[in-house]
N, C-alpha and C. Protein backbone atom coordinates (compact mmCIF):
# COMPACT_ATOMS: atom_id res chain seq x y z
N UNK A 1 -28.77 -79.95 -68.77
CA UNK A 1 -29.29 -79.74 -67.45
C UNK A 1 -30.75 -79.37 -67.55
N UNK A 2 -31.34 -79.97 -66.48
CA UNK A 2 -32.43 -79.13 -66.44
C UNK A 2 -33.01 -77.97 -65.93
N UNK A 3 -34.05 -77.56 -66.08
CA UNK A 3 -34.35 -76.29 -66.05
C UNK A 3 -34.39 -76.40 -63.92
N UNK A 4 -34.79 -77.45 -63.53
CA UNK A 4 -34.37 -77.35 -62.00
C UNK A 4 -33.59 -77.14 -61.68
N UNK A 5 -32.56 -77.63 -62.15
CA UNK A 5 -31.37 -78.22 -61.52
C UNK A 5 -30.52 -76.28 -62.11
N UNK A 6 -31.15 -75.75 -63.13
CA UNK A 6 -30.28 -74.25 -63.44
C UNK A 6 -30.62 -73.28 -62.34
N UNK A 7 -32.23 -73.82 -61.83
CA UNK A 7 -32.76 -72.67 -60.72
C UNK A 7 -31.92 -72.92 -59.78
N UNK A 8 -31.60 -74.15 -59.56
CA UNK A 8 -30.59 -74.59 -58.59
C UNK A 8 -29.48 -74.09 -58.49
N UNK A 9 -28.78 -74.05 -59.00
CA UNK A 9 -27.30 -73.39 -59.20
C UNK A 9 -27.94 -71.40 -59.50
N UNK A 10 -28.71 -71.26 -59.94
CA UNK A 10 -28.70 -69.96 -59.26
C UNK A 10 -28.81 -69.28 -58.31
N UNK A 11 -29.59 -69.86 -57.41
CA UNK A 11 -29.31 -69.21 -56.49
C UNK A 11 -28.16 -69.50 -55.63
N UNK A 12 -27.44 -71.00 -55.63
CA UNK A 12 -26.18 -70.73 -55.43
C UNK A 12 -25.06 -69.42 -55.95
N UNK A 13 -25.28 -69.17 -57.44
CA UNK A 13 -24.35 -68.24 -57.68
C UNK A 13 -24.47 -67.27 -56.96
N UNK A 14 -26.01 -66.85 -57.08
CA UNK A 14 -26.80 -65.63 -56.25
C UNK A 14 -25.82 -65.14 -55.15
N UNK A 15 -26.20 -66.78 -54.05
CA UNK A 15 -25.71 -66.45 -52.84
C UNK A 15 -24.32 -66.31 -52.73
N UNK A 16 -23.44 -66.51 -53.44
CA UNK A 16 -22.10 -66.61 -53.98
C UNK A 16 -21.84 -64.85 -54.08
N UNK A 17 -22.48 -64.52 -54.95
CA UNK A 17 -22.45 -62.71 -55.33
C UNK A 17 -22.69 -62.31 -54.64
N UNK A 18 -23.61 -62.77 -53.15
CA UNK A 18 -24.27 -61.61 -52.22
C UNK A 18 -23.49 -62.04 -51.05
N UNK A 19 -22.80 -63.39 -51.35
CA UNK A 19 -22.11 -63.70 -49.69
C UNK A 19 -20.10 -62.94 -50.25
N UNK A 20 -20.41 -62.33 -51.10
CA UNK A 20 -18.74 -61.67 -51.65
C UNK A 20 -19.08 -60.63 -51.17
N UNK A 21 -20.26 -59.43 -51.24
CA UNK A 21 -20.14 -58.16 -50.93
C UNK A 21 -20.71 -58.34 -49.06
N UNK A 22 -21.45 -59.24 -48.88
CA UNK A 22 -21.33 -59.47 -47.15
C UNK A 22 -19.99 -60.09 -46.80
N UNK A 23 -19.06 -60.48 -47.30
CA UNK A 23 -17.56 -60.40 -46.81
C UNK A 23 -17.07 -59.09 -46.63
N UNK A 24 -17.55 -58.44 -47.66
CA UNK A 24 -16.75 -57.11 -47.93
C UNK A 24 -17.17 -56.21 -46.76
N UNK A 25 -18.98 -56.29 -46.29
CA UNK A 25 -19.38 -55.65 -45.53
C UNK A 25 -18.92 -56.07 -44.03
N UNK A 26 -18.32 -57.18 -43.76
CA UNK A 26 -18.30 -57.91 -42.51
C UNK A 26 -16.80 -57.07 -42.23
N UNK A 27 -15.47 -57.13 -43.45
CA UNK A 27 -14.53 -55.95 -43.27
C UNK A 27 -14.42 -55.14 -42.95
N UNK A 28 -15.35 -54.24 -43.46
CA UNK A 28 -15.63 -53.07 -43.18
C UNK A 28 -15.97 -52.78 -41.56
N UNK A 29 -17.39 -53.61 -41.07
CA UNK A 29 -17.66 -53.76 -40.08
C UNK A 29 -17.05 -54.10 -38.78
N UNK A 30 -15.90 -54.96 -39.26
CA UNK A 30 -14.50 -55.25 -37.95
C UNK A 30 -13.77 -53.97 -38.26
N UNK A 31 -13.31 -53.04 -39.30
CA UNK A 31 -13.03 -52.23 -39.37
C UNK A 31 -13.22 -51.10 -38.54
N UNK A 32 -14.53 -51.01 -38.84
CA UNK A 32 -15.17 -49.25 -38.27
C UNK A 32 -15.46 -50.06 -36.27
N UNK A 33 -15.51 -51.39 -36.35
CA UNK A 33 -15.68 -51.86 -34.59
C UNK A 33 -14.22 -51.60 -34.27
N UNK A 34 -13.12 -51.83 -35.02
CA UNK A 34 -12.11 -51.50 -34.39
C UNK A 34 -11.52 -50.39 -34.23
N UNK A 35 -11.97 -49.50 -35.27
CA UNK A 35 -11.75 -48.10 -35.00
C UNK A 35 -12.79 -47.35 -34.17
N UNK A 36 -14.11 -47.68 -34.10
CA UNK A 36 -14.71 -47.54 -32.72
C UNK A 36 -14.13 -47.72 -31.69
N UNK A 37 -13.72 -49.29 -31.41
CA UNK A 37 -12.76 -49.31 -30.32
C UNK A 37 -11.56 -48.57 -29.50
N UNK A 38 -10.98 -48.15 -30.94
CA UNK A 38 -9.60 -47.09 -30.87
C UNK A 38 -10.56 -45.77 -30.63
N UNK A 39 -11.54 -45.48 -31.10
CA UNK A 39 -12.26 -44.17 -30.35
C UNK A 39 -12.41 -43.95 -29.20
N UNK A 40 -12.78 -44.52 -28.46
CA UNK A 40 -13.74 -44.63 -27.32
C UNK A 40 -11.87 -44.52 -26.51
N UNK A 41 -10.96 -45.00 -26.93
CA UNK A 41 -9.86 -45.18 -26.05
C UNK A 41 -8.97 -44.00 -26.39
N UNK A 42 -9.03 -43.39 -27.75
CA UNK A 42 -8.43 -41.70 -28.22
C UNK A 42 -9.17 -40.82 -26.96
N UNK A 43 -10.38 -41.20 -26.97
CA UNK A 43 -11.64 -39.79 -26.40
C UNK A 43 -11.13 -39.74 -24.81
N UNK A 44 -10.82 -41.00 -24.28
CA UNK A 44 -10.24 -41.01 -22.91
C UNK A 44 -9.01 -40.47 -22.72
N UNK A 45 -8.27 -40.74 -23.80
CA UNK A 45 -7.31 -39.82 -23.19
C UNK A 45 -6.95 -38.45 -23.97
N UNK A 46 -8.17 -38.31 -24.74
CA UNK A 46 -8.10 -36.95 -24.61
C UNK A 46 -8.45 -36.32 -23.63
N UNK A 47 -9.89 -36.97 -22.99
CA UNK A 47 -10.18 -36.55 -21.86
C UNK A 47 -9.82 -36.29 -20.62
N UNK A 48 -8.81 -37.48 -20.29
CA UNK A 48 -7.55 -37.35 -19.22
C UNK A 48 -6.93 -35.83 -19.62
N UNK A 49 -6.31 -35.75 -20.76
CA UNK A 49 -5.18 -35.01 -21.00
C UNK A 49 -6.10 -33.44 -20.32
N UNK A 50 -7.63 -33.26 -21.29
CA UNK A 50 -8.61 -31.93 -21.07
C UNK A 50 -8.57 -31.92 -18.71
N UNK A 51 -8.60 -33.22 -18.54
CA UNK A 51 -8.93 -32.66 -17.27
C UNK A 51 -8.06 -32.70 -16.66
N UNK A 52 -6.73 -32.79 -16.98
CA UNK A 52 -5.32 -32.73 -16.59
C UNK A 52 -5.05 -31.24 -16.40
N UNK A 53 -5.84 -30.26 -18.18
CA UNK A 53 -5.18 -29.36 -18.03
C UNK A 53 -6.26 -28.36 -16.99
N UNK A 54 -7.45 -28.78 -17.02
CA UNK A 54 -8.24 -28.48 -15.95
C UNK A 54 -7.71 -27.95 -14.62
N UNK A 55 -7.38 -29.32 -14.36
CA UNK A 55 -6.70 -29.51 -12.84
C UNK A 55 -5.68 -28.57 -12.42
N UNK A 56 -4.92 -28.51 -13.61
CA UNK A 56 -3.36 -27.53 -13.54
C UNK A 56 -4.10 -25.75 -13.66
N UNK A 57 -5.00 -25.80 -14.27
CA UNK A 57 -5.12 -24.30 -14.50
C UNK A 57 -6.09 -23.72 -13.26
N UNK A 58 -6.51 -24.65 -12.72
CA UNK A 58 -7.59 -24.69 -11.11
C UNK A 58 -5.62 -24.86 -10.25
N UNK A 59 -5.31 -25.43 -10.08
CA UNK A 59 -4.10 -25.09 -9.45
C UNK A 59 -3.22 -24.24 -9.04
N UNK A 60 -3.32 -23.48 -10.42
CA UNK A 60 -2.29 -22.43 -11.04
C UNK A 60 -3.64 -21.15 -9.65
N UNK A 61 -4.88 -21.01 -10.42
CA UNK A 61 -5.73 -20.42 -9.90
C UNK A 61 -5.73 -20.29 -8.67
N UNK A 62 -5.74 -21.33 -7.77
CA UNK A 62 -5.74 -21.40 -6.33
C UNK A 62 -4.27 -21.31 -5.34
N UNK A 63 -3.08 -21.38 -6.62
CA UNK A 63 -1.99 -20.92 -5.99
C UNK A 63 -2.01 -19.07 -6.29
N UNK A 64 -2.47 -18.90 -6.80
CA UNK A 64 -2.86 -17.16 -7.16
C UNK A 64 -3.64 -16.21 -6.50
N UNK A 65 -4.45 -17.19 -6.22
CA UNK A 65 -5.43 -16.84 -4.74
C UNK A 65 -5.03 -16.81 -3.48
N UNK A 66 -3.62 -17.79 -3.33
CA UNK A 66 -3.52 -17.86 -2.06
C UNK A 66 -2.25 -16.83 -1.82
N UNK A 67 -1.58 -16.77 -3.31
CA UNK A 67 -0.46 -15.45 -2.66
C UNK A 67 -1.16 -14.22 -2.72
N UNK A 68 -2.45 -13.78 -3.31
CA UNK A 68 -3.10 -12.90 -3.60
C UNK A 68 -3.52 -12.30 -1.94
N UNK A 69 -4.09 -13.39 -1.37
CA UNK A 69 -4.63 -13.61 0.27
C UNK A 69 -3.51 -13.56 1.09
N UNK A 70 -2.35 -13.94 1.15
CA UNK A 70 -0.95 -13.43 1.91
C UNK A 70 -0.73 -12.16 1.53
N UNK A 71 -0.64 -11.47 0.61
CA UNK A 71 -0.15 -10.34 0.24
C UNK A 71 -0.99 -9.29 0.82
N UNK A 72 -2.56 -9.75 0.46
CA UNK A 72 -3.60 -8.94 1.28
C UNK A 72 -3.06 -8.94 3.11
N UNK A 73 -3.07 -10.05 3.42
CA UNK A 73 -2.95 -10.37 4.82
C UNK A 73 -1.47 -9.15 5.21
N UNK A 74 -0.72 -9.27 4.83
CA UNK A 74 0.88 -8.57 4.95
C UNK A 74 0.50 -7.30 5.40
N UNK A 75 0.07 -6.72 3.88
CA UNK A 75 -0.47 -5.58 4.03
C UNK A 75 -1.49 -4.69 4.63
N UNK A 76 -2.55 -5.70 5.56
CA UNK A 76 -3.24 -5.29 6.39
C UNK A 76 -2.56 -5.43 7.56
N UNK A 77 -1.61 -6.19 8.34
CA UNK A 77 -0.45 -6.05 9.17
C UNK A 77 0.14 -5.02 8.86
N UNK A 78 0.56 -4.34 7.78
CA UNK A 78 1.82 -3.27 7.41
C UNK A 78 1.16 -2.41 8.37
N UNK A 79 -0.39 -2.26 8.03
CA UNK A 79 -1.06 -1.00 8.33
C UNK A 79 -1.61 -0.83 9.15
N UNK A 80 -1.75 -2.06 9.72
CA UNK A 80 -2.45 -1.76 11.39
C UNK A 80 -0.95 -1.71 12.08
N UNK A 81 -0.02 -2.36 12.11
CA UNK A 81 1.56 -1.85 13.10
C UNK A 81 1.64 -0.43 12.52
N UNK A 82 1.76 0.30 11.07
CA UNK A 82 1.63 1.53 11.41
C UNK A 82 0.85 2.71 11.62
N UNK A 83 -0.39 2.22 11.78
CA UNK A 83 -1.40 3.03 12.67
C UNK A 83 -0.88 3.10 14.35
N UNK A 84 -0.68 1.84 14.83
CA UNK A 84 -0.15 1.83 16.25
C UNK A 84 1.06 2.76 16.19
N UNK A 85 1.77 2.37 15.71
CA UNK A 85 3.00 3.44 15.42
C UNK A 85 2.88 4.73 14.83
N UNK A 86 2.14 5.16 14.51
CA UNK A 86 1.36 7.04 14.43
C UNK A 86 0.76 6.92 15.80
N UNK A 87 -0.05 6.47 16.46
CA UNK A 87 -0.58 6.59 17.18
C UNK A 87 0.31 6.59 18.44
N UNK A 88 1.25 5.83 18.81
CA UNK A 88 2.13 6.23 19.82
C UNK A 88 2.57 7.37 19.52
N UNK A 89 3.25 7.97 18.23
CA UNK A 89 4.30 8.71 17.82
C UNK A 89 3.04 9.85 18.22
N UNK A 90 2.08 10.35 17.62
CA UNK A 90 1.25 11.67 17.69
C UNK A 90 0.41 11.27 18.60
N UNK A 91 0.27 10.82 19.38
CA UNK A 91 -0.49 10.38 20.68
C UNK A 91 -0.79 11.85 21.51
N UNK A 92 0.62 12.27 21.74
CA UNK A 92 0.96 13.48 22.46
C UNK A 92 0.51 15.59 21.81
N UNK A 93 0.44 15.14 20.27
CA UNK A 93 -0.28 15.61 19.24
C UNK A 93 -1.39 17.22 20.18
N UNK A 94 -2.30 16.77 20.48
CA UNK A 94 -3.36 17.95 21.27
C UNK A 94 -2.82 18.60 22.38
N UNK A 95 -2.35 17.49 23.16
CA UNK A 95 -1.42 18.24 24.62
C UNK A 95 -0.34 18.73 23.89
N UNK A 96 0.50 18.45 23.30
CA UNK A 96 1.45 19.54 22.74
C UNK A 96 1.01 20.60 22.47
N UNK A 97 0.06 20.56 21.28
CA UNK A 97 -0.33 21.90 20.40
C UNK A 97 -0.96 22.97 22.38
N UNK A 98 -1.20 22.32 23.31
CA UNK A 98 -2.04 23.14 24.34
C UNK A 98 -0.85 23.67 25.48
N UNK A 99 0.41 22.68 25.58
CA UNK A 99 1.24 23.29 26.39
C UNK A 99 2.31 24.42 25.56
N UNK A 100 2.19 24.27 23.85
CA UNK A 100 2.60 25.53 23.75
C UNK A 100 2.30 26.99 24.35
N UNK A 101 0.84 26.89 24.34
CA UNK A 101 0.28 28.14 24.73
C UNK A 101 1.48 28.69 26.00
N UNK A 102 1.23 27.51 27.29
CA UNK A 102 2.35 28.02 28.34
C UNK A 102 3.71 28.47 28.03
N UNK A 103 4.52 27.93 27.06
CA UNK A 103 5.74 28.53 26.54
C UNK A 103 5.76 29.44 26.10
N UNK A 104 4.56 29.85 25.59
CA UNK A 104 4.66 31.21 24.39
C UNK A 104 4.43 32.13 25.92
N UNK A 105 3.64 32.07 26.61
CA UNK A 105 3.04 32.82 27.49
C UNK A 105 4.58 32.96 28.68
N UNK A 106 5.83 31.91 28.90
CA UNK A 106 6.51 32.02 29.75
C UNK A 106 7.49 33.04 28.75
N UNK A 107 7.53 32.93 27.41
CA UNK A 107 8.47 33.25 26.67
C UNK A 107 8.18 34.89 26.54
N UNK A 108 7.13 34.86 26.96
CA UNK A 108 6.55 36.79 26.81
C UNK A 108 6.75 37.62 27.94
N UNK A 109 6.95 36.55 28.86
CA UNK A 109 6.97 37.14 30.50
C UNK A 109 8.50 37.90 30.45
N UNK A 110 9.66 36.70 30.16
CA UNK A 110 10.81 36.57 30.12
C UNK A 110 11.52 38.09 29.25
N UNK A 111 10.37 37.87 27.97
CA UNK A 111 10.63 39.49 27.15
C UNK A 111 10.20 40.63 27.57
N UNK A 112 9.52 40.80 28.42
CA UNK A 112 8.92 42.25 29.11
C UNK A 112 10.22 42.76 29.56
N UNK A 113 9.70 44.32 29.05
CA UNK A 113 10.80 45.48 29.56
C UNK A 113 10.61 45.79 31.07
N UNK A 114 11.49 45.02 32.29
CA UNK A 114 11.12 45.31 33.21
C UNK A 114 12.70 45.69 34.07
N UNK A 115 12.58 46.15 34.72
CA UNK A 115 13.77 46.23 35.61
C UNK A 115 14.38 45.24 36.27
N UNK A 116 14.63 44.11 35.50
CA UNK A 116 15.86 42.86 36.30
C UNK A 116 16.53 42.95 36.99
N UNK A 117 17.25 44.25 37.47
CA UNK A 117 17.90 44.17 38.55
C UNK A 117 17.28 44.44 39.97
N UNK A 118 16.03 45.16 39.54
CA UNK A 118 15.34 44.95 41.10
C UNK A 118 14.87 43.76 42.46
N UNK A 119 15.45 43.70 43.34
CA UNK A 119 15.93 42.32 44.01
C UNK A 119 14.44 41.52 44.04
N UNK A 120 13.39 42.43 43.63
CA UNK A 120 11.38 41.46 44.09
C UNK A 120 11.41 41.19 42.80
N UNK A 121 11.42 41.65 41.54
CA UNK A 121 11.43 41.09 40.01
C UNK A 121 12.52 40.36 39.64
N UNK A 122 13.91 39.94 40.26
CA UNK A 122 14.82 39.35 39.90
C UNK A 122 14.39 37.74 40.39
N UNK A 123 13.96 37.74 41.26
CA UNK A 123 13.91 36.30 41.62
C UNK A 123 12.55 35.46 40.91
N UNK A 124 11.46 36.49 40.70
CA UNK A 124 10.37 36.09 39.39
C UNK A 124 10.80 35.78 38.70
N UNK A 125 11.94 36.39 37.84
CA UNK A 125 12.51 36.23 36.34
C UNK A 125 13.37 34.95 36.61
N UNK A 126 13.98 35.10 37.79
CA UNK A 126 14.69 33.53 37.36
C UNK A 126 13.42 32.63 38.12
N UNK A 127 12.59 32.61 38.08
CA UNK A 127 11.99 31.52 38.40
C UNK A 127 11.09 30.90 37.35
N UNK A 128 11.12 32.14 36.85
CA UNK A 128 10.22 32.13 35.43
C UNK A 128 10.94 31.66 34.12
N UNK A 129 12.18 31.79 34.67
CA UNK A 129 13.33 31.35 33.36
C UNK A 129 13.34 29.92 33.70
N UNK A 130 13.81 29.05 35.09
CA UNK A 130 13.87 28.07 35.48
C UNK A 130 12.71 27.32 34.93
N UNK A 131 11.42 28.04 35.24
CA UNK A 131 10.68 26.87 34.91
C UNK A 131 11.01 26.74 32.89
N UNK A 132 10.41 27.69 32.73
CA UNK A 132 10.24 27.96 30.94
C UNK A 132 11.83 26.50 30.81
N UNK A 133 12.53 26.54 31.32
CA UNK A 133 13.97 25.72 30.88
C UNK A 133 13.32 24.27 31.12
N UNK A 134 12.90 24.23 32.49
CA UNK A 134 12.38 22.71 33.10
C UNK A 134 11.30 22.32 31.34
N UNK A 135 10.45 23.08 31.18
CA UNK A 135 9.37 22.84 30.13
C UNK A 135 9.60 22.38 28.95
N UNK A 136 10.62 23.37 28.82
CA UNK A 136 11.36 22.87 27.09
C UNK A 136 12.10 21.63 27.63
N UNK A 137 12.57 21.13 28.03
CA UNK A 137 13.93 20.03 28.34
C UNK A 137 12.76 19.17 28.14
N UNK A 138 11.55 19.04 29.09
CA UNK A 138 10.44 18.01 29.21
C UNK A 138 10.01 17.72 27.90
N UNK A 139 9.20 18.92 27.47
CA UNK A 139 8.89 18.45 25.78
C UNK A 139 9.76 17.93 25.12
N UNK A 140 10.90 18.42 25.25
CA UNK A 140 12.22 18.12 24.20
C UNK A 140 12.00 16.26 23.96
N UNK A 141 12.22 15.95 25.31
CA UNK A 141 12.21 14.27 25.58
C UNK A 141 11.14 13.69 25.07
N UNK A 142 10.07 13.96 24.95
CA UNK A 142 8.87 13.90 23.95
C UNK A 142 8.82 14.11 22.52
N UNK A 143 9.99 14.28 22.09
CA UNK A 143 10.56 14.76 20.71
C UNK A 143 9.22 16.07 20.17
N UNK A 144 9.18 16.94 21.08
CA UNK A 144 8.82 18.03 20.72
C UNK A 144 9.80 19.42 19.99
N UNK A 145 10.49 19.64 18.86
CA UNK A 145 11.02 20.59 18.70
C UNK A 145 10.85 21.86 18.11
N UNK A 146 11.63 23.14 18.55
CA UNK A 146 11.18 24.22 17.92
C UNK A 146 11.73 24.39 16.97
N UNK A 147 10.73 25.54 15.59
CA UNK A 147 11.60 25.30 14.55
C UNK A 147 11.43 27.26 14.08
N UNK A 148 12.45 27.52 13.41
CA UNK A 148 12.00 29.20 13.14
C UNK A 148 12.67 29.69 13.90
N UNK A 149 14.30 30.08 13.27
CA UNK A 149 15.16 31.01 14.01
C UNK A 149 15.25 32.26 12.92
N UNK A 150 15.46 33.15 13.51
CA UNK A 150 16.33 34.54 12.38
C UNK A 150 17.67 34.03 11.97
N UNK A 151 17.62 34.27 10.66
CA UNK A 151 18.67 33.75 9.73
C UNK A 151 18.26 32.35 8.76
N UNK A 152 17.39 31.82 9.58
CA UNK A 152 16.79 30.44 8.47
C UNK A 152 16.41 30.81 7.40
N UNK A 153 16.25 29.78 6.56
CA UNK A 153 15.87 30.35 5.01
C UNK A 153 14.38 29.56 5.20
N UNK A 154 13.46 30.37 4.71
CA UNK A 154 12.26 30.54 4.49
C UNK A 154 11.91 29.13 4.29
N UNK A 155 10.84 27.79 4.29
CA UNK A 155 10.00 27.30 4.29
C UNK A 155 8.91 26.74 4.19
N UNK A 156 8.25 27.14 3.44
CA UNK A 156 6.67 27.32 3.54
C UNK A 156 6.18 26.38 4.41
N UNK A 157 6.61 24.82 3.98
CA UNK A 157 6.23 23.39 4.85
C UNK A 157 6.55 23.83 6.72
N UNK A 158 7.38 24.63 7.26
CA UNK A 158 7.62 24.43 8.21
C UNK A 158 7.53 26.33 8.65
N UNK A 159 7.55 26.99 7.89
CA UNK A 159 6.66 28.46 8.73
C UNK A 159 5.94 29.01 7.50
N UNK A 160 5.35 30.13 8.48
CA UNK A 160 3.91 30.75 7.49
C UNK A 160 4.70 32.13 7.74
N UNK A 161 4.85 32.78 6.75
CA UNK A 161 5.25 34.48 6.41
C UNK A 161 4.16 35.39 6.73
N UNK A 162 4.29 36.13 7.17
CA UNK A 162 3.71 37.49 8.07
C UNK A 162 3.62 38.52 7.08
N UNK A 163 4.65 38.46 6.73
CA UNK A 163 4.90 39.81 5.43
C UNK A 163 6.44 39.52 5.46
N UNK A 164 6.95 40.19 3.85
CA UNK A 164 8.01 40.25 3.36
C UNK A 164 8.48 41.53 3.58
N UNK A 165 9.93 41.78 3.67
CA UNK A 165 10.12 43.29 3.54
C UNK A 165 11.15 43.35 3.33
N UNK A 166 12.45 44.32 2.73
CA UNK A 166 13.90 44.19 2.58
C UNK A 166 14.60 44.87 3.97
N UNK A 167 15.19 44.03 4.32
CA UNK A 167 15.97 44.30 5.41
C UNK A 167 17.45 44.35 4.84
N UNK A 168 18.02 45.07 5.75
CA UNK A 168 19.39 44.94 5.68
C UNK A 168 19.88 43.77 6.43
N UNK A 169 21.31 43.33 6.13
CA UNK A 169 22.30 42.26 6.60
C UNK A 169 21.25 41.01 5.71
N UNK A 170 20.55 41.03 5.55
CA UNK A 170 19.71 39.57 5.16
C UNK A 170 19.34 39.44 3.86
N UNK A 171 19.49 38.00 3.25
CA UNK A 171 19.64 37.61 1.78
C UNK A 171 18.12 37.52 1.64
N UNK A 172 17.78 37.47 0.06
CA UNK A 172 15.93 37.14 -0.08
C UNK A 172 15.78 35.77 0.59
N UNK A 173 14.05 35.50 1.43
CA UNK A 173 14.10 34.45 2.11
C UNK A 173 14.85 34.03 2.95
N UNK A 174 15.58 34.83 3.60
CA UNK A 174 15.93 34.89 4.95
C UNK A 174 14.80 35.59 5.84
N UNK A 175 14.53 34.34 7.36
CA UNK A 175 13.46 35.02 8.04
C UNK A 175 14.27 36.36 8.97
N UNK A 176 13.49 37.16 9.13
CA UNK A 176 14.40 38.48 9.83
C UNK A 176 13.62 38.67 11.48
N UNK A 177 12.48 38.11 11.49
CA UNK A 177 12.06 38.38 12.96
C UNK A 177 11.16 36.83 12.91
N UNK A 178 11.56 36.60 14.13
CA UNK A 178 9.72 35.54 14.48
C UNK A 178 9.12 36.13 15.28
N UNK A 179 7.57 36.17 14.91
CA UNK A 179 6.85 36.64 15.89
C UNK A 179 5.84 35.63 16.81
N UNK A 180 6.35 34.37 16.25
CA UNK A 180 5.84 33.41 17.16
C UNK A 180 6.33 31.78 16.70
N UNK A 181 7.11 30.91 17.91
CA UNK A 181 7.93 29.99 17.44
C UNK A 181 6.93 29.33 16.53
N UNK A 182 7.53 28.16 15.63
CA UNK A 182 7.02 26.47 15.81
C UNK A 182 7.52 25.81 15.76
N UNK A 183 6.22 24.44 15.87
CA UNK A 183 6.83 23.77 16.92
C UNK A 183 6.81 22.12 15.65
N UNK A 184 7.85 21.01 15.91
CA UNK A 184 7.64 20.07 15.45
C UNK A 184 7.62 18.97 16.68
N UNK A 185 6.86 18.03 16.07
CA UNK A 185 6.03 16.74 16.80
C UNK A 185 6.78 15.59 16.15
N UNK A 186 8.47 14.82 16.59
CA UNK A 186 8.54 13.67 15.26
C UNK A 186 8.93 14.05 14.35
N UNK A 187 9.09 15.15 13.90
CA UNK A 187 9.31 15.36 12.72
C UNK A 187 7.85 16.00 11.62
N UNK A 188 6.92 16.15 12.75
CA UNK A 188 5.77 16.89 11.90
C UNK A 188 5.68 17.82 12.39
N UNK A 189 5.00 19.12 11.52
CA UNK A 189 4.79 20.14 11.84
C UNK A 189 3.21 20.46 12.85
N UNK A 190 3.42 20.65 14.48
CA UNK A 190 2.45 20.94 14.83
C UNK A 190 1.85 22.25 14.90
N UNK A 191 2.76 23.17 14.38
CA UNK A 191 2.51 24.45 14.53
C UNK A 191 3.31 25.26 13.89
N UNK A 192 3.04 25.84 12.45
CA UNK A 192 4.15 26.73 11.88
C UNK A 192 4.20 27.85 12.53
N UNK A 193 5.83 28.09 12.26
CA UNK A 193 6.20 29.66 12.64
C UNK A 193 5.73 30.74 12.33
N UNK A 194 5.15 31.89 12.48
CA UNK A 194 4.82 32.71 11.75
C UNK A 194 6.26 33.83 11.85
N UNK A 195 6.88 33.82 10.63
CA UNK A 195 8.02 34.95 10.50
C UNK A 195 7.78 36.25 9.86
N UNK A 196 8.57 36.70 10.02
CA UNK A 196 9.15 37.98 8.62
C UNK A 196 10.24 37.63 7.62
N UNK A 197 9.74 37.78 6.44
CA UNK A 197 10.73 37.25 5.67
C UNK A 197 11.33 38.48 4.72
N UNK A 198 12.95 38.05 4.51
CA UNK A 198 13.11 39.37 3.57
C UNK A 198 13.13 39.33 2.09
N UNK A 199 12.70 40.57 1.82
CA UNK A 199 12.38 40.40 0.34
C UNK A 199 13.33 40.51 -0.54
C-alpha cells in the first residue's frame, strides 16, 4: 500500500475509535434525557403530593379557627344571657338593701315596752304589725329572705358575730341573740346578721 492510501485508512480507523466512544456518549446522553425526563415528572409529583399536604394542613388550620371562633362566639352568648340574668335577679339589689331600713325600724316599734292593752296604742300596734306583715310577704315575692335566727349555727358567709360569750342551754357556735336580722337577695347575701355567738 501506499503511504496515501495508509493516511487513508487512518483516519477511517480514527473515525471508527472516536465514532465508538460518541456511541457510548450518545447512550449515555438518551440516558441522563430520559432520566431528565423521569425528573421533571418525579419533581411534579412530588410537588403535587408537598401542596397536597399544604392544602390539608391550611385546612386542618382553618377548621381550627373556625371551632376556635364558635367556641369564642358560645361563650360570649354564655355571658352576656348571664349578665342579663344577674341583672334581672339583683336588679332589686339597692332598693332592698334601703327598704330594710323600714323593717328594722317597723320591727323596733313592734319591740317597745309599751302598754298594748291600752285601747289608743292597741290599734297603732296592730297597724304597725299589719303593715310590717304586708312588707315582708311583698319582699318575700321578690325572693328577698331573712336569715339569722337564735339557735342557728354560726356562719361567717351569712352573719357577722358581735361577740362570743358562753351562754347557757346553747352549744359552741350557736347564735344566742340577733341584734339585727339579714337579709338574702336569690340566694345572696345582702346584708349579714350581726349575732351573738356562744362560746
Amino acid at each position: 500500500m501506499s503511504e496515501q492510501e495508509q493516511k487513508q485508512e487512518q483516519p477511517i480507523e480514527n473515525v471508527t475509535e472516536n465514532a465508538a466512544p460518541n456511541t457510548e456518549d450518545l447512550a449515555e446522553t438518551e440516558a441522563q434525557t430520559e432520566q431528565n425526563a423521569a425528573d421533571p415528572l418525579e419533581e411534579a409529583i412530588a410537588r403535587v403530593q408537598e401542596l397536597e399536604e399544604q392544602l390539608a394542613d391550611a385546612a386542618k388550620k382553618e377548621q381550627d379557627a373556625l371551632l376556635r371562633a364558635r367556641a369564642e362566639v358560645d361563650n360570649m352568648r354564655r355571658r352576656a344571657e348571664q349578665d342579663v340574668e344577674k341583672a334581672h335577679k339583683f336588679a332589686l339589689e339597692k332598693f332592698a338593701k334601703d327598704i330594710l331600713n323600714t323593717i328594722d325600724n317597723l320591727e323596733r316599734a313592734l319591740a317597745t315596752p309599751a302598754n298594748k292593752e291600752d285601747e289608743s296604742v292597741k290599734g297603732l300596734f296592730d297597724g304597725v304589725e299589719l303593715t310590717l306583715k304586708e312588707l315582708l310577704a311583698t319582699v318575700a315575692r321578690f325572693g328577698i329572705e331573712p336569715v339569722g335566727l337564735v339557735g342557728d349555727t354560726f356562719n361567717p358567709e351569712l352573719h357577722q358575730a358581735i361577740s362570743m360569750q358562753p351562754a347557757e342551754g346553747f352549744e359552741t357556735n350557736q347564735i344566742t341573740a340577733v341584734l339585727q336580722k339579714g337579709y338574702l337577695l336569690n340566694n345572696r347575701v345582702i346584708r349579714p346578721a350581726m349575732v351573738m355567738v356562744a362560746a
